[in-house]
N, C-alpha and C. Protein backbone atom coordinates (compact mmCIF):
# COMPACT_ATOMS: atom_id res chain seq x y z
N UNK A 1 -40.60 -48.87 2.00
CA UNK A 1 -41.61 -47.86 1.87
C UNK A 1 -41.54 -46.81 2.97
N UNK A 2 -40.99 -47.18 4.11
CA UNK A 2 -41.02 -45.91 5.32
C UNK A 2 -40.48 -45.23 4.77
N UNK A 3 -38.89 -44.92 4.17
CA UNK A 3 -37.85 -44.11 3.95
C UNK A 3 -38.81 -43.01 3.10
N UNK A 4 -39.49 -43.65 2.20
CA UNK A 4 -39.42 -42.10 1.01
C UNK A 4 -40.51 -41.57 1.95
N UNK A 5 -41.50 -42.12 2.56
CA UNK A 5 -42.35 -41.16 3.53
C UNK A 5 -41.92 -39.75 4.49
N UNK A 6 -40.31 -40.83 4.97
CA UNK A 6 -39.52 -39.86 6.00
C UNK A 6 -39.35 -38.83 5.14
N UNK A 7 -38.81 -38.81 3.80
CA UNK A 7 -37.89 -37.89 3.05
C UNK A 7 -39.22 -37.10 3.05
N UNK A 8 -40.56 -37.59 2.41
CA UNK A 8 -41.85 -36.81 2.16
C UNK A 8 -41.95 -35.71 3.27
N UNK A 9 -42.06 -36.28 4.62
CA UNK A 9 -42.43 -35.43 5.69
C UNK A 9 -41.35 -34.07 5.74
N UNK A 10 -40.17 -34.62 6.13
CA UNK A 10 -39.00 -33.64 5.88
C UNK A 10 -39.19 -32.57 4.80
N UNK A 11 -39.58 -33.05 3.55
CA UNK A 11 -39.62 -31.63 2.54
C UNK A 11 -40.60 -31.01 2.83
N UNK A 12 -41.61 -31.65 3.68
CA UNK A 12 -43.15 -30.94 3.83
C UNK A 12 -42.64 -29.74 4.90
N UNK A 13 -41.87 -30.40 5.91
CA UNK A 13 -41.43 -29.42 7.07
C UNK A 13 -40.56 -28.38 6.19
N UNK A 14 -40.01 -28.53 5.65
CA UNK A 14 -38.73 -27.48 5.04
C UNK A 14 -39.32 -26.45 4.53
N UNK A 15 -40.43 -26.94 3.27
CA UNK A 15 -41.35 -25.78 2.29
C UNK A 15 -41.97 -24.75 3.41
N UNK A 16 -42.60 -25.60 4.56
CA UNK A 16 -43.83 -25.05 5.04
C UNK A 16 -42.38 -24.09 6.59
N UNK A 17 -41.23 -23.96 6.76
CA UNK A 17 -40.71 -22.95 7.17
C UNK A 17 -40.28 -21.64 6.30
N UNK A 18 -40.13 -22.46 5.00
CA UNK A 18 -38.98 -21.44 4.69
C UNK A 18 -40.41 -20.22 3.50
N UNK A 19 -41.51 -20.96 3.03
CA UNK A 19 -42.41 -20.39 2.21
C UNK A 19 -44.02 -20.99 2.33
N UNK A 20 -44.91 -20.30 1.79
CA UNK A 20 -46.54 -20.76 1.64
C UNK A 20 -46.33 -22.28 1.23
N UNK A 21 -47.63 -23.10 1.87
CA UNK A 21 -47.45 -24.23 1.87
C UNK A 21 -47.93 -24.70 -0.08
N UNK A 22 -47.95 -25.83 -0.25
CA UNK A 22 -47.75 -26.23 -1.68
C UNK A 22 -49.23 -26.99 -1.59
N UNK A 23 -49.78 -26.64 -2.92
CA UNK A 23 -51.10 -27.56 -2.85
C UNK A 23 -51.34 -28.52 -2.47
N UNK A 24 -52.35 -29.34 -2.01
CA UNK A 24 -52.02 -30.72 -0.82
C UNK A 24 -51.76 -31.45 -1.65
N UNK A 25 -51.77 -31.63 -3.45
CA UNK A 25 -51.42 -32.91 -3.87
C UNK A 25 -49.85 -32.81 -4.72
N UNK A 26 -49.09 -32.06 -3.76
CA UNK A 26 -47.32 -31.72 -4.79
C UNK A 26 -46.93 -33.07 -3.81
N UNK A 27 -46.04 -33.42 -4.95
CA UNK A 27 -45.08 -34.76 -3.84
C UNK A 27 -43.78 -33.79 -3.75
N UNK A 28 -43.34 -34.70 -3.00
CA UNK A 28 -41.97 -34.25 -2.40
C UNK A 28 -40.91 -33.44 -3.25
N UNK A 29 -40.69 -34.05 -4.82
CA UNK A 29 -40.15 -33.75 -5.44
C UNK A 29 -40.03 -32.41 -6.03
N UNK A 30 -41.45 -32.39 -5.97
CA UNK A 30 -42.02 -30.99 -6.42
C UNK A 30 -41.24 -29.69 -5.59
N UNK A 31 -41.68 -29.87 -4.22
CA UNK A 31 -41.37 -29.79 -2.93
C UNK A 31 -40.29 -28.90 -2.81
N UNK A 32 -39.18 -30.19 -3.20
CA UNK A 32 -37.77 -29.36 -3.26
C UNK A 32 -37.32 -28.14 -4.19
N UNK A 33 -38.43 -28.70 -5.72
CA UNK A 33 -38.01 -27.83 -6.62
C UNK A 33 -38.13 -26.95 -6.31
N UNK A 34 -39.19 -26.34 -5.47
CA UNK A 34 -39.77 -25.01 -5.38
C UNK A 34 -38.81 -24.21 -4.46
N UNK A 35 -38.81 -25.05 -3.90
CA UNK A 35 -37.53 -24.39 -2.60
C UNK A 35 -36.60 -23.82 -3.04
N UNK A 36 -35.73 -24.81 -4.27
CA UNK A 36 -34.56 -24.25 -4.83
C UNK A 36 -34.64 -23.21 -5.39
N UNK A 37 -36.05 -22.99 -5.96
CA UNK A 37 -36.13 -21.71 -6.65
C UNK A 37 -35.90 -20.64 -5.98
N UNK A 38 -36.80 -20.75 -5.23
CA UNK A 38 -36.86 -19.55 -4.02
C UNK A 38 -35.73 -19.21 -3.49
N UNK A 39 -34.71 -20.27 -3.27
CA UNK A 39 -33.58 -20.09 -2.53
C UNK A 39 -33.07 -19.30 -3.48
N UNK A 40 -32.84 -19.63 -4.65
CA UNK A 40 -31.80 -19.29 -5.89
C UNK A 40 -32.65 -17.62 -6.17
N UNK A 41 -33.69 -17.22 -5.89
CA UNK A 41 -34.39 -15.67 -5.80
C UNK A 41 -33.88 -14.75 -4.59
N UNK A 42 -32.86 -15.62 -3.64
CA UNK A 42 -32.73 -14.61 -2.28
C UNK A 42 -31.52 -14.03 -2.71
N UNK A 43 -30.41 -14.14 -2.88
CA UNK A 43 -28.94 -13.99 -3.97
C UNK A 43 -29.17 -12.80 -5.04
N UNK A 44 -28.57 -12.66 -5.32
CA UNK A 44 -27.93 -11.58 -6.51
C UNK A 44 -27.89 -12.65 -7.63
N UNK A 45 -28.05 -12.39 -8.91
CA UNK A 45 -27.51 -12.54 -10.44
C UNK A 45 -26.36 -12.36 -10.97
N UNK A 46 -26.05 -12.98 -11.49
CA UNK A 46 -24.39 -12.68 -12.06
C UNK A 46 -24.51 -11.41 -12.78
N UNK A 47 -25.75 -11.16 -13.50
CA UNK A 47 -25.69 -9.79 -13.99
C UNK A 47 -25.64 -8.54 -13.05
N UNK A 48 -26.46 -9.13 -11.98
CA UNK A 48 -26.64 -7.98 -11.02
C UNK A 48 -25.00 -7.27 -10.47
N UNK A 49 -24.24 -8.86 -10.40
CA UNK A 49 -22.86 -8.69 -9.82
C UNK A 49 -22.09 -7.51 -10.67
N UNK A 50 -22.10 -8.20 -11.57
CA UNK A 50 -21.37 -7.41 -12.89
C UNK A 50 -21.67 -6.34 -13.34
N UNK A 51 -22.87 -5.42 -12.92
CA UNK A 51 -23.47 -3.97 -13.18
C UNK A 51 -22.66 -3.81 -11.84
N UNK A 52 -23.35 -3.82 -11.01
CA UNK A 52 -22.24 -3.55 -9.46
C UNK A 52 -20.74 -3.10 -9.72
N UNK A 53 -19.86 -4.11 -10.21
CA UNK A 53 -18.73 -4.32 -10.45
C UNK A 53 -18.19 -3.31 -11.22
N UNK A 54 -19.06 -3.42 -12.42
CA UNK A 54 -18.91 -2.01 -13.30
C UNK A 54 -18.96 -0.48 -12.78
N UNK A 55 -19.73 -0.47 -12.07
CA UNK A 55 -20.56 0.83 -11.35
C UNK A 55 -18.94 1.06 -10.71
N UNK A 56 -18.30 0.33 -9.82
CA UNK A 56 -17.02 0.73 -8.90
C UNK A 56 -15.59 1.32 -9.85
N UNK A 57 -15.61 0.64 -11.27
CA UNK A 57 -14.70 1.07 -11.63
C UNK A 57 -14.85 2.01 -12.44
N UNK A 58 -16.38 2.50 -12.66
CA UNK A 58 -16.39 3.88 -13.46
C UNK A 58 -15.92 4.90 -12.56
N UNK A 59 -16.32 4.81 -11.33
CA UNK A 59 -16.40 5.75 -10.05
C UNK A 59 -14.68 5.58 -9.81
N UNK A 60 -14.28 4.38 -10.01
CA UNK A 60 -12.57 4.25 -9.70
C UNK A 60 -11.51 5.11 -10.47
N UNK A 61 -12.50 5.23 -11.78
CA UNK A 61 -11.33 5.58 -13.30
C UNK A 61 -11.54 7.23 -13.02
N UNK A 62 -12.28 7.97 -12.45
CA UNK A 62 -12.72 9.43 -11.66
C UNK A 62 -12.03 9.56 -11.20
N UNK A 63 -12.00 8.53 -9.77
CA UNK A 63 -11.53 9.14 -8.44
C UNK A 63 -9.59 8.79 -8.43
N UNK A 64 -9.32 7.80 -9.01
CA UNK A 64 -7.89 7.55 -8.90
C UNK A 64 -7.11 8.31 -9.39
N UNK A 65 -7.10 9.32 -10.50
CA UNK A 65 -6.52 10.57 -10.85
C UNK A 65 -6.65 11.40 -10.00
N UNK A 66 -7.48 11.99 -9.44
CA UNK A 66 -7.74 12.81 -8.18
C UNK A 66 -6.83 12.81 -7.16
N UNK A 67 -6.99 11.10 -6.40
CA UNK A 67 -6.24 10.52 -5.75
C UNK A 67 -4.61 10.87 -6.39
N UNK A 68 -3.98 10.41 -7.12
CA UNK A 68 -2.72 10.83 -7.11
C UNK A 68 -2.68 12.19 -7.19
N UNK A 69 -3.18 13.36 -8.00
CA UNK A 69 -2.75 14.61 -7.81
C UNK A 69 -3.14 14.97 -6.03
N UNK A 70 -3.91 14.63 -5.28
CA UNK A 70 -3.52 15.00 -4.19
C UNK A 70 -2.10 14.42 -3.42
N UNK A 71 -1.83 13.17 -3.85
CA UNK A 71 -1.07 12.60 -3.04
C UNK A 71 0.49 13.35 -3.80
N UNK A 72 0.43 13.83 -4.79
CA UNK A 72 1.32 14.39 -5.33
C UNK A 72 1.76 15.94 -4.52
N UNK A 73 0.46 16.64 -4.48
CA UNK A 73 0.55 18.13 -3.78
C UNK A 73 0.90 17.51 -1.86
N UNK A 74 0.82 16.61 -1.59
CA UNK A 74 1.01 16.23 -0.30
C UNK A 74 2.83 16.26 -0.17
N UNK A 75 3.31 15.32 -1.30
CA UNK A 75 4.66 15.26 -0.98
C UNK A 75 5.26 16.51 -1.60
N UNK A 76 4.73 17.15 -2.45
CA UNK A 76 5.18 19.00 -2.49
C UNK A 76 5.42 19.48 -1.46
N UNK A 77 4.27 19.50 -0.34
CA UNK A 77 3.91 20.57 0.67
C UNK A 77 5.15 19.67 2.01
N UNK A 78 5.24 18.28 1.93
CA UNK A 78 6.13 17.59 2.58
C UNK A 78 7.75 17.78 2.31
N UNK A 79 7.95 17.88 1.01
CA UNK A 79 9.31 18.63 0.30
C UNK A 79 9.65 20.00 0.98
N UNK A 80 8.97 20.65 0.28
CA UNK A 80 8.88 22.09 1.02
C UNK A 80 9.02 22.14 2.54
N UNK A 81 8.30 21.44 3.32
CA UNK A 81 9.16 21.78 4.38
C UNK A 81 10.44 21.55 4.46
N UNK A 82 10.40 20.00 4.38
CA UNK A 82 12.37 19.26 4.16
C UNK A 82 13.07 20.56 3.99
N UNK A 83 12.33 20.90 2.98
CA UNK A 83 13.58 22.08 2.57
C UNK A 83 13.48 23.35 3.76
N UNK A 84 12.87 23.48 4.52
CA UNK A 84 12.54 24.16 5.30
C UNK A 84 13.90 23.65 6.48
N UNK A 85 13.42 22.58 6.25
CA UNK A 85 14.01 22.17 7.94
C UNK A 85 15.67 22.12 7.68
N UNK A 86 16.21 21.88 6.61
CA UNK A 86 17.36 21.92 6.03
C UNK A 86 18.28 22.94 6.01
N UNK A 87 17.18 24.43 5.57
CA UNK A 87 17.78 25.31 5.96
C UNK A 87 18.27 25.67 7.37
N UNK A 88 17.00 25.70 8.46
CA UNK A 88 17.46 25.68 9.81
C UNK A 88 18.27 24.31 10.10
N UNK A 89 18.48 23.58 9.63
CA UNK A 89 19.96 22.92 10.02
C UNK A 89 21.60 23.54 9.48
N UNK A 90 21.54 24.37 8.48
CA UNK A 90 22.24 24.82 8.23
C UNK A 90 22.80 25.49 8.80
N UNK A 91 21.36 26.41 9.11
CA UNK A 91 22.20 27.48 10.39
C UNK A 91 22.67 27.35 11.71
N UNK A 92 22.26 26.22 12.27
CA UNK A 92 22.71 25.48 13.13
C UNK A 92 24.27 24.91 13.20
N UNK A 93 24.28 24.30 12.20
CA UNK A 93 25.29 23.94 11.90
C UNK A 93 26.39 24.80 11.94
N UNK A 94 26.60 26.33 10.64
CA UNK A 94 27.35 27.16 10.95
C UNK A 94 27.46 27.67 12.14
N UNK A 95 26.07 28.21 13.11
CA UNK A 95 26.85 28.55 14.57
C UNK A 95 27.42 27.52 15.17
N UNK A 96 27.27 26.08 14.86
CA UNK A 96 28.51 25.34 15.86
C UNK A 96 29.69 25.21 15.33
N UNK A 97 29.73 25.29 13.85
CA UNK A 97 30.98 24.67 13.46
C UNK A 97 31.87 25.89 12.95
N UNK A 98 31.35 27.12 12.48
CA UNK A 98 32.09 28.12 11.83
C UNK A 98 31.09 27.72 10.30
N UNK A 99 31.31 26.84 9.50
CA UNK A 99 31.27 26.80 7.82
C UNK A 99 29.67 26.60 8.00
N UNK A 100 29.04 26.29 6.34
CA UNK A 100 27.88 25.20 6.15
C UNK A 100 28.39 23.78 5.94
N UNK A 101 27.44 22.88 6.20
CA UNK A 101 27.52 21.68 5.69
C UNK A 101 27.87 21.13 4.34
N UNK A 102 28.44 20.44 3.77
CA UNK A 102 28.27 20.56 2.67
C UNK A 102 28.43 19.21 2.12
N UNK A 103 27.71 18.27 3.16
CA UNK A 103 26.78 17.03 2.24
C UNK A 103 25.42 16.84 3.35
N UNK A 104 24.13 16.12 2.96
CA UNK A 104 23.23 15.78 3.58
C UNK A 104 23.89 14.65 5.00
N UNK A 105 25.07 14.13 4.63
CA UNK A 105 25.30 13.04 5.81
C UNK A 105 25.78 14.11 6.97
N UNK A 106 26.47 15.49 6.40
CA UNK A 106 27.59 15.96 7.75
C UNK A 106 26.15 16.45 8.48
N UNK A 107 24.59 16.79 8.00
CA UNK A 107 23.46 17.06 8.42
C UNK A 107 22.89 16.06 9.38
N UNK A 108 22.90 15.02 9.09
CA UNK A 108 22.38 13.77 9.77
C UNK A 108 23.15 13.15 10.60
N UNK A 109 22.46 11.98 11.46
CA UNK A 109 22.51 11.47 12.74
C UNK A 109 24.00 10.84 12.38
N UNK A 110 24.96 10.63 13.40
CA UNK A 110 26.06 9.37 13.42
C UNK A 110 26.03 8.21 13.45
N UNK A 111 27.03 7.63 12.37
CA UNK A 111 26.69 6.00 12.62
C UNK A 111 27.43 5.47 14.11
N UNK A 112 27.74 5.80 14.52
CA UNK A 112 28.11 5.61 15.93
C UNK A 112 29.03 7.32 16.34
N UNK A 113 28.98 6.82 17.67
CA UNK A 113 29.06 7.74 18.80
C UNK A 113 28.24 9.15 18.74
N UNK A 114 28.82 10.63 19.22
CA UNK A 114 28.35 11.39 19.18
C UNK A 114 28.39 12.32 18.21
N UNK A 115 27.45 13.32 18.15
CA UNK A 115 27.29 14.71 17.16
C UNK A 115 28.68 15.52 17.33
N UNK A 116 29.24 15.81 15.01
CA UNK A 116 30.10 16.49 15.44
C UNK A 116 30.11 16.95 14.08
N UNK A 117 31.40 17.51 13.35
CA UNK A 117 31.63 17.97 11.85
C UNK A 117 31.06 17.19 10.90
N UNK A 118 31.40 15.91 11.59
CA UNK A 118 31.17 14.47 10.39
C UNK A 118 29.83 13.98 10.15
N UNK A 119 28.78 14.08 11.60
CA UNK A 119 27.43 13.96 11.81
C UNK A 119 26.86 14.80 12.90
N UNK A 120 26.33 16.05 12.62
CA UNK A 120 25.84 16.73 13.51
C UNK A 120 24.48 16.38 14.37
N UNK A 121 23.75 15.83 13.22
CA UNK A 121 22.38 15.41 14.15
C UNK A 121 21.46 15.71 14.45
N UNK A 122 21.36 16.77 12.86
CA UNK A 122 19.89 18.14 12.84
C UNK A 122 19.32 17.99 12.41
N UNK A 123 19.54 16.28 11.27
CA UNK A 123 18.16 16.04 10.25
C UNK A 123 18.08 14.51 10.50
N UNK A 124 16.82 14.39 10.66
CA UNK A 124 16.47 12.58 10.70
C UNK A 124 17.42 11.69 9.35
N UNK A 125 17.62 11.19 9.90
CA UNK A 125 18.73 9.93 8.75
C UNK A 125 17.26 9.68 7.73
N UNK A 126 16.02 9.94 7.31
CA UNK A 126 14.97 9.34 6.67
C UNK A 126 15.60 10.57 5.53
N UNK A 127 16.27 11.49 5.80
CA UNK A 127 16.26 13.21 4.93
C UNK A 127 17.69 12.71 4.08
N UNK A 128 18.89 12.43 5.30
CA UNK A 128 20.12 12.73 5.40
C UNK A 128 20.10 11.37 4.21
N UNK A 129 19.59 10.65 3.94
CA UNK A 129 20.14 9.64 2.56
C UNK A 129 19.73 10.24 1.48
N UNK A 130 18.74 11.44 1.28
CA UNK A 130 18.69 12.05 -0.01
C UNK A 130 18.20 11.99 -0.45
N UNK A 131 16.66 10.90 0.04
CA UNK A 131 15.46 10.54 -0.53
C UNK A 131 14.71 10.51 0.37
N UNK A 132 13.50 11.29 0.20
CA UNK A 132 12.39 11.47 0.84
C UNK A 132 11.12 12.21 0.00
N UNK A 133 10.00 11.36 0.66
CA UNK A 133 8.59 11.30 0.37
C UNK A 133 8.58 11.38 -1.44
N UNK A 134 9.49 10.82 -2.00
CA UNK A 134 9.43 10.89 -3.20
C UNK A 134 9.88 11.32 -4.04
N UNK A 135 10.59 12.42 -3.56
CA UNK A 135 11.95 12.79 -4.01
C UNK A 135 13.50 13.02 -3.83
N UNK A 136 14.72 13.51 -4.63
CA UNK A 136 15.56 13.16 -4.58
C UNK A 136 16.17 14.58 -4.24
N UNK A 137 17.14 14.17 -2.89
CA UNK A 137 17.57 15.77 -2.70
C UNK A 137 19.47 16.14 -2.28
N UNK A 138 19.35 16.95 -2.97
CA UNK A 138 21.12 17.01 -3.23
C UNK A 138 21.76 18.30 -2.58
N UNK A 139 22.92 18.47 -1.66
CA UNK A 139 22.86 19.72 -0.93
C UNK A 139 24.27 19.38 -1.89
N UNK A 140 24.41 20.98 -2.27
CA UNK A 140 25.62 20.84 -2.81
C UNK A 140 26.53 22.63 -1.94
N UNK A 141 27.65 22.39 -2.44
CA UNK A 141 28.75 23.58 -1.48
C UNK A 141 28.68 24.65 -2.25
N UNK A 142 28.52 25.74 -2.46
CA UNK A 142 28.95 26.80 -3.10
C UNK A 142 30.51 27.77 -2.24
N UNK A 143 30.92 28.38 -3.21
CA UNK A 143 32.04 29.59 -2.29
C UNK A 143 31.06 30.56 -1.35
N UNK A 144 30.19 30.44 -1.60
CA UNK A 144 29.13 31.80 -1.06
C UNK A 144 28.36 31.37 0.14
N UNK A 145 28.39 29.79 0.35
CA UNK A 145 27.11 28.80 0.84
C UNK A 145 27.06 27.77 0.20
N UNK A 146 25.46 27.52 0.20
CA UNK A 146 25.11 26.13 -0.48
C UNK A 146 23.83 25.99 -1.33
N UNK A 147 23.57 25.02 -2.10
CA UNK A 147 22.55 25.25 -2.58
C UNK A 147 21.64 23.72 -2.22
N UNK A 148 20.62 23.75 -2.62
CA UNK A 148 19.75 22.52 -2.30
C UNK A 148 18.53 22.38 -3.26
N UNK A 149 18.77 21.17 -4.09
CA UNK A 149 17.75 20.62 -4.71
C UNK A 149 16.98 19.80 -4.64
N UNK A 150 15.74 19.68 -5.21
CA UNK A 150 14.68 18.51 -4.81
C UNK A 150 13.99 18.67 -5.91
N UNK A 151 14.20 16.92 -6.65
CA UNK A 151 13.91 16.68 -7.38
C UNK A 151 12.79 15.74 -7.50
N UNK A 152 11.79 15.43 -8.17
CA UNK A 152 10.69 14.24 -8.20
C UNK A 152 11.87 13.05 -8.60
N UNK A 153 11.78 11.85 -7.83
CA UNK A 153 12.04 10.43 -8.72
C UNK A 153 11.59 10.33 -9.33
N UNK A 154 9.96 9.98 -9.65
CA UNK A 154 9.46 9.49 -10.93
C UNK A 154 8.79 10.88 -11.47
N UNK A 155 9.32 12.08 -12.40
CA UNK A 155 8.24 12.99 -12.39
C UNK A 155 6.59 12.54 -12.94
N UNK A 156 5.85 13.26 -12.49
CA UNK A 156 4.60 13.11 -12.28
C UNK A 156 3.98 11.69 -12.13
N UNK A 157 4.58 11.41 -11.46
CA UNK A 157 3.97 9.88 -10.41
C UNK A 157 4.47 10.60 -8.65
N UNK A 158 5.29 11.09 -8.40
CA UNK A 158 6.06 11.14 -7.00
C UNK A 158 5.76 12.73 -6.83
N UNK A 159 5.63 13.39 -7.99
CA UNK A 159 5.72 15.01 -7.94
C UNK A 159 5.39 15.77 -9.63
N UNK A 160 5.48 16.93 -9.49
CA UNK A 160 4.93 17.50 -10.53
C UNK A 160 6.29 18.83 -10.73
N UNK A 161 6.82 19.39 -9.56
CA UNK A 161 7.43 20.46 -9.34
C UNK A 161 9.02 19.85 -8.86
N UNK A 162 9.68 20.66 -9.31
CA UNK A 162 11.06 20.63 -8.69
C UNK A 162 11.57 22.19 -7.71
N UNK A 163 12.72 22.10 -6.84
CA UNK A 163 12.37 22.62 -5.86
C UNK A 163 13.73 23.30 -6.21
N UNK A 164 14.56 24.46 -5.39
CA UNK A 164 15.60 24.83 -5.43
C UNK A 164 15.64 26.03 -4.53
N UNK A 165 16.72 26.06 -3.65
CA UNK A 165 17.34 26.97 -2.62
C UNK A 165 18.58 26.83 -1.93
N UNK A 166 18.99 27.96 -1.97
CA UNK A 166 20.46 28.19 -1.11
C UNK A 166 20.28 28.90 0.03
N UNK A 167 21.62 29.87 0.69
CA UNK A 167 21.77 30.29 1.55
C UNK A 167 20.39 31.13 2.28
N UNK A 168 20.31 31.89 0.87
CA UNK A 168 18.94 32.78 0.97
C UNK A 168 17.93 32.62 1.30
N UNK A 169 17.53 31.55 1.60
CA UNK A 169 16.47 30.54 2.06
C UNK A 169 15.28 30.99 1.23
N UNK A 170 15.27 31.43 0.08
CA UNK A 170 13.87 31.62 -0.70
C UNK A 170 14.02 30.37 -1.15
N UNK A 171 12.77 29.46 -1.74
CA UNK A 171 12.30 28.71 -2.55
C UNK A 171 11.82 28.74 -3.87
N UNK A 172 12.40 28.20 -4.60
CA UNK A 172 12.21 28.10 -6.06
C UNK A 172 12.07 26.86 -6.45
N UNK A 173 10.81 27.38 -7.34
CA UNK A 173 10.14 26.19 -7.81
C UNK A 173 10.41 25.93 -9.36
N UNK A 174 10.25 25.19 -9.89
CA UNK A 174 9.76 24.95 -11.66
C UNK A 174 8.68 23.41 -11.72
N UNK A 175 7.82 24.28 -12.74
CA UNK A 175 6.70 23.31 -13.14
C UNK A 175 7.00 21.86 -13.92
N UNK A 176 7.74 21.60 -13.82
CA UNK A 176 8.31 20.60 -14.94
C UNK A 176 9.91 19.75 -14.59
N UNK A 177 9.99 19.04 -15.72
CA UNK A 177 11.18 17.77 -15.49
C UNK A 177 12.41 18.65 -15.07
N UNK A 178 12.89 19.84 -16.06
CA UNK A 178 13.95 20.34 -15.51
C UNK A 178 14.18 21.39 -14.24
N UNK A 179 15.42 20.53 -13.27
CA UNK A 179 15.52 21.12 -12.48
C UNK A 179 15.30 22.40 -12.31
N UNK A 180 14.62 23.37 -10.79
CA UNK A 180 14.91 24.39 -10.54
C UNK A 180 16.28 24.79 -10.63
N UNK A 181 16.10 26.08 -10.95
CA UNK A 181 17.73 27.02 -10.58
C UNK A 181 17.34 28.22 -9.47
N UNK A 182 18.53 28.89 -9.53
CA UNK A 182 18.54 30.22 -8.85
C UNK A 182 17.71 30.91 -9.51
N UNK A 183 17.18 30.82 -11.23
CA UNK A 183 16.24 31.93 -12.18
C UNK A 183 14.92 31.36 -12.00
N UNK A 184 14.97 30.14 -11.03
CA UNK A 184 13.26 29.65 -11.87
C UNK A 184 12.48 30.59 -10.56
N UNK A 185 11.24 30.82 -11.00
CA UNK A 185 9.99 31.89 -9.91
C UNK A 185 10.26 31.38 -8.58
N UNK A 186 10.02 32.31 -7.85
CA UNK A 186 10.14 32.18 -6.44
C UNK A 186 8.76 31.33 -6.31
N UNK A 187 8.54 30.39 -5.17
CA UNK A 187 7.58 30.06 -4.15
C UNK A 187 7.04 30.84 -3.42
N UNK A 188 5.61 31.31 -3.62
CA UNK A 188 5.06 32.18 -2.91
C UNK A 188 3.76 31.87 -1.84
C-alpha cells in the first residue's frame, strides 16, 4: 500500500508545477491524464506541420526560378569578363612573343618550370582548360588573329547567351543555343 501513495504524491507534485491544481477528489490516474493532455497542447499538430511545410514550397516554386536566372546573368557577367581578360592576354602575349596565342594552354600557367611560347602565364589554369563558371570556351587561330568563343554547357541551366570575339575585342553575343559569330549584335 505505500508504493501507490508514493506514485499518488508524485503526480500531485507534477500537476500542481506544471498546471492549476485538480479537484481534491481526482486520483492519480486522472492526474496524469490531464498532464498528457496539456503536454500534447504545447507542440504543433501534424496539420499545423504540414500547412507550414506547404507554405515553404509555394514560396520555393517562386523563388527558385528567380534564383537560377540570377545565377545565370552572374556567370554571363563572369564570362564576359573571361573574355575580357583573354583579350588582354593576348596582347600580352603578342608583345612578348611576336604572334597571338593560338590555344587556351599557350595562355595558361606551365606544367613545370617557367613562362614561355608553350605556357606564358596570363590566364589562371581555372580559364586555360576551357571551362569556366559554366561555360565552354574555345580560342581558335585565324590568318588575321584569333577568335574566341563561349559557349553555355548546359544551355539555359549554366547560361542563356553565347559569346563571341576576336582580335577586335568587341563582344558578340546571341540569345540562344547557336553559337555567336562575327554577324551576331554587338554587346553593348
Amino acid at each position: 500500500m505505500h508504493k501507490p501513495h508514493r506514485c499518488a504524491r508524485a503526480a500531485h507534485r507534477f500537476t500542481r508545477e506544471i498546471a492549476e491544481p485538480l479537484p481534491p477528489g481526482a486520483s492519480a490516474l486522472q492526474r496524469i491524464a490531464l498532464s498528457r493532455r496539456r503536454s500534447s497542447r504545447a507542440g504543433f499538430s501534424l496539420v499545423e506541420l504540414l500547412i507550414v511545410i506547404a507554405i515553404i514550397l509555394i514560396i520555393l516554386t517562386f523563388a527558385l526560378p528567380r534564383f537560377n536566372v540570377a545565377q545565370m546573368n552572374a556567370h554571363e557577367v563572369a564570362v564576359i569578363q573571361a573574355i575580357r581578360t583573354l583579350h588582354s592576354a593576348q596582347t600580352q602575349y603578342m608583345s612578348q612573343f611576336g604572334t597571338y596565342a593560338t590555344s587556351l594552354a599557350q595562355l595558361g600557367p606551365p606544367a613545370s618550370g617557367g613562362p614561355g611560347p608553350a605556357a606564358a602565364d596570363l590566364i589562371p589554369s581555372s580559364l586555360s582548360t576551357g571551362e569556366k563558371d559554366g561555360y565552354v570556351f574555345t580560342l581558335t587561330a585565324t590568318p588575321s588573329g584569333y577568335t574566341i568563343n563561349a559557349n553555355p554547357k548546359v544551355y539555359n541551366s549554366t547560361g542563356r547567351r553565347t559569346f563571341f570575339s576576336d582580335q577586335n575585342m568587341t563582344i558578340r553575343q546571341n540569345w540562344g543555343q547557336e553559337p555567336a559569330t562575327a554577324t551576331s549584335p554587338e554587346l553593348k
